[in-house]
Protein backbone atom coordinates (compact mmCIF):
# COMPACT_ATOMS: atom_id res chain seq x y z
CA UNK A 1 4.37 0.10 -19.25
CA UNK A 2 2.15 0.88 -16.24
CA UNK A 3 3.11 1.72 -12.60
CA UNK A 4 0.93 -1.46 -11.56
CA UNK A 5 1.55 -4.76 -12.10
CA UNK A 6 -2.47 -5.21 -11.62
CA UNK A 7 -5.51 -4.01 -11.08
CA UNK A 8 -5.75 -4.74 -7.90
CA UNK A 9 -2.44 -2.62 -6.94
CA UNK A 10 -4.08 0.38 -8.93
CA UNK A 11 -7.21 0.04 -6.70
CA UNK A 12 -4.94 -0.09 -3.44
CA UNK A 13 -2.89 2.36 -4.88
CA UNK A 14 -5.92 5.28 -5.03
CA UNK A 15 -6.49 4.14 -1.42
CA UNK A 16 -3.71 5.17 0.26
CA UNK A 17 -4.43 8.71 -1.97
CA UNK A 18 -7.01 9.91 0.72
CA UNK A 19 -4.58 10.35 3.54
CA UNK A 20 -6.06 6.89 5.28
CA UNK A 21 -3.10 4.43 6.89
CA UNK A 22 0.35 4.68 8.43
CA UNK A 23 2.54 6.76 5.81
CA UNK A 24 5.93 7.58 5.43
CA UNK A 25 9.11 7.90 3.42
CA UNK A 26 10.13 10.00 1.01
CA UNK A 27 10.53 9.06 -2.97
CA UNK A 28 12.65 12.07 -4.03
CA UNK A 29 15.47 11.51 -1.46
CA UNK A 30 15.33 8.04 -0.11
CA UNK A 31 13.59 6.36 -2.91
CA UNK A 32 10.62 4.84 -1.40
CA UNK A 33 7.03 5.72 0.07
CA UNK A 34 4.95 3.61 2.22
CA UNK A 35 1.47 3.18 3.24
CA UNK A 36 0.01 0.86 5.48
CA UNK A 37 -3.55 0.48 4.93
CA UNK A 38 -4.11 -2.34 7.62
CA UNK A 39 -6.83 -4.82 7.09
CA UNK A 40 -9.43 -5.13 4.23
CA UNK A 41 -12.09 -6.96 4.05
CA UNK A 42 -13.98 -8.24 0.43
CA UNK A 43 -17.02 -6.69 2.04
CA UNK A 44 -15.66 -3.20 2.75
CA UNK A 45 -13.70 -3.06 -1.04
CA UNK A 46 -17.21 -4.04 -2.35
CA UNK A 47 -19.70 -1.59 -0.39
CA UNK A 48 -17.21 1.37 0.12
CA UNK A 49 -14.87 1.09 -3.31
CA UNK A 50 -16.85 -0.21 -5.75
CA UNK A 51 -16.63 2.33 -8.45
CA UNK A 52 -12.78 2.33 -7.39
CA UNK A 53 -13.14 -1.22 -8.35
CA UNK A 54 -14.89 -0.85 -11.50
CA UNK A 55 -12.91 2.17 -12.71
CA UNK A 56 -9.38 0.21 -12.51
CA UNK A 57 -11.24 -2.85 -13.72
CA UNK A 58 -10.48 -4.93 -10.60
CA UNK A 59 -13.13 -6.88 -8.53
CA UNK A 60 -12.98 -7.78 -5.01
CA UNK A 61 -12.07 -11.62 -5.99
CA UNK A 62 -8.66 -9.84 -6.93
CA UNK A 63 -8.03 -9.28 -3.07
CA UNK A 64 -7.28 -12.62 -0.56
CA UNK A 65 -9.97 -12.17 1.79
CA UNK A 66 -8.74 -10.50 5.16
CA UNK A 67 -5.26 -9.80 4.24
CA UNK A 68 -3.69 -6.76 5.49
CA UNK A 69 -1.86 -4.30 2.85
CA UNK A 70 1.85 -2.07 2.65
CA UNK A 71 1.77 0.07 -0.48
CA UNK A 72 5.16 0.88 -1.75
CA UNK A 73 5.45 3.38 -4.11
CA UNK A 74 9.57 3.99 -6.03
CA UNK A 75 11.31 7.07 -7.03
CA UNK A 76 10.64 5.92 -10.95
CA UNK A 77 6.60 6.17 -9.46
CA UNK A 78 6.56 1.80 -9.30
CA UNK A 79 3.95 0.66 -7.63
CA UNK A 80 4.22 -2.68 -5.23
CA UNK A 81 1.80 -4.16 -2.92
CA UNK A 82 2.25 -6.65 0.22
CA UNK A 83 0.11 -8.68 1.73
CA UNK A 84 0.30 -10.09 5.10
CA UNK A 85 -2.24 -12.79 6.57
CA UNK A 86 -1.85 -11.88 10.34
CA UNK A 87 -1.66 -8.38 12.29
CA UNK A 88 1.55 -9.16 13.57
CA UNK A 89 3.20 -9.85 9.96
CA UNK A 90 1.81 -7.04 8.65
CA UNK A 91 3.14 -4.39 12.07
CA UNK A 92 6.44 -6.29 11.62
CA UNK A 93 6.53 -5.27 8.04
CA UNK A 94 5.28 -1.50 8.67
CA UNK A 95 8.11 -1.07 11.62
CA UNK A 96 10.96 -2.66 9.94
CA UNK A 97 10.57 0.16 7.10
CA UNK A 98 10.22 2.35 9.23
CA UNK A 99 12.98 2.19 10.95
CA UNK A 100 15.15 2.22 7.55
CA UNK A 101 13.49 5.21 6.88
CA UNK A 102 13.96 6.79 9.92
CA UNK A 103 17.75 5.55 10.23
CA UNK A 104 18.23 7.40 6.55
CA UNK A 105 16.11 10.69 7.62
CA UNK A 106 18.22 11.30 10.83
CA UNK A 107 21.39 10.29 8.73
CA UNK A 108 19.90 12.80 6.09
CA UNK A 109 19.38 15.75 8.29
């Protein structure tokens, strides 16, 4: 069984491994990780990822055009992916968990 449900996941996935997007979260104590990676475009995956693309065996037709992406990683190391059509989804998303987060950290401490 893999950590991604798809290919596409996997190729979002190794994104969010270069320290690019909004992070935070912690797997070992709360359970969850999060990246946001903001908005990408099928022209940026293809001209700036491509062997990223090719090594997972994705291709950019796996990604909605324009969407903006959360990564999620679990404390098992599960991988899950959102995708939000507008800016304002996608911020919603990104500030709701991280307020969670932050309400458990300060709880934590």
């Amino acid at each position: 069984m893999s950590k991604f449900a798809c290919p596409r996941d996997e190729v979002l996935y190794q994104l969010t491994l270069d320290g690019t997007g909004e992070s935070f979260g912690d797997v070992t104590t709360w359970g969850l990780h999060y990246t946001g990676l903001g908005e990408l475009t099928r022209q940026e995956l293809n001209s700036q990822h491509s062997d990223l693309l090719a090594e997972a065996g994705a291709s950019v037709s796996d990604f909605p055009e324009n969407n903006y992406w959360v990564v999620a990683e679990d404390g098992q190391g599960f991988i899950t992916t959102y995708a939000y059509s507008d800016e304002a989804q996608y911020r919603s998303a990104l500030v709701d968990a991280e307020s969670r987060w932050s309400t458990f950290d300060n709880g934590a401490a």
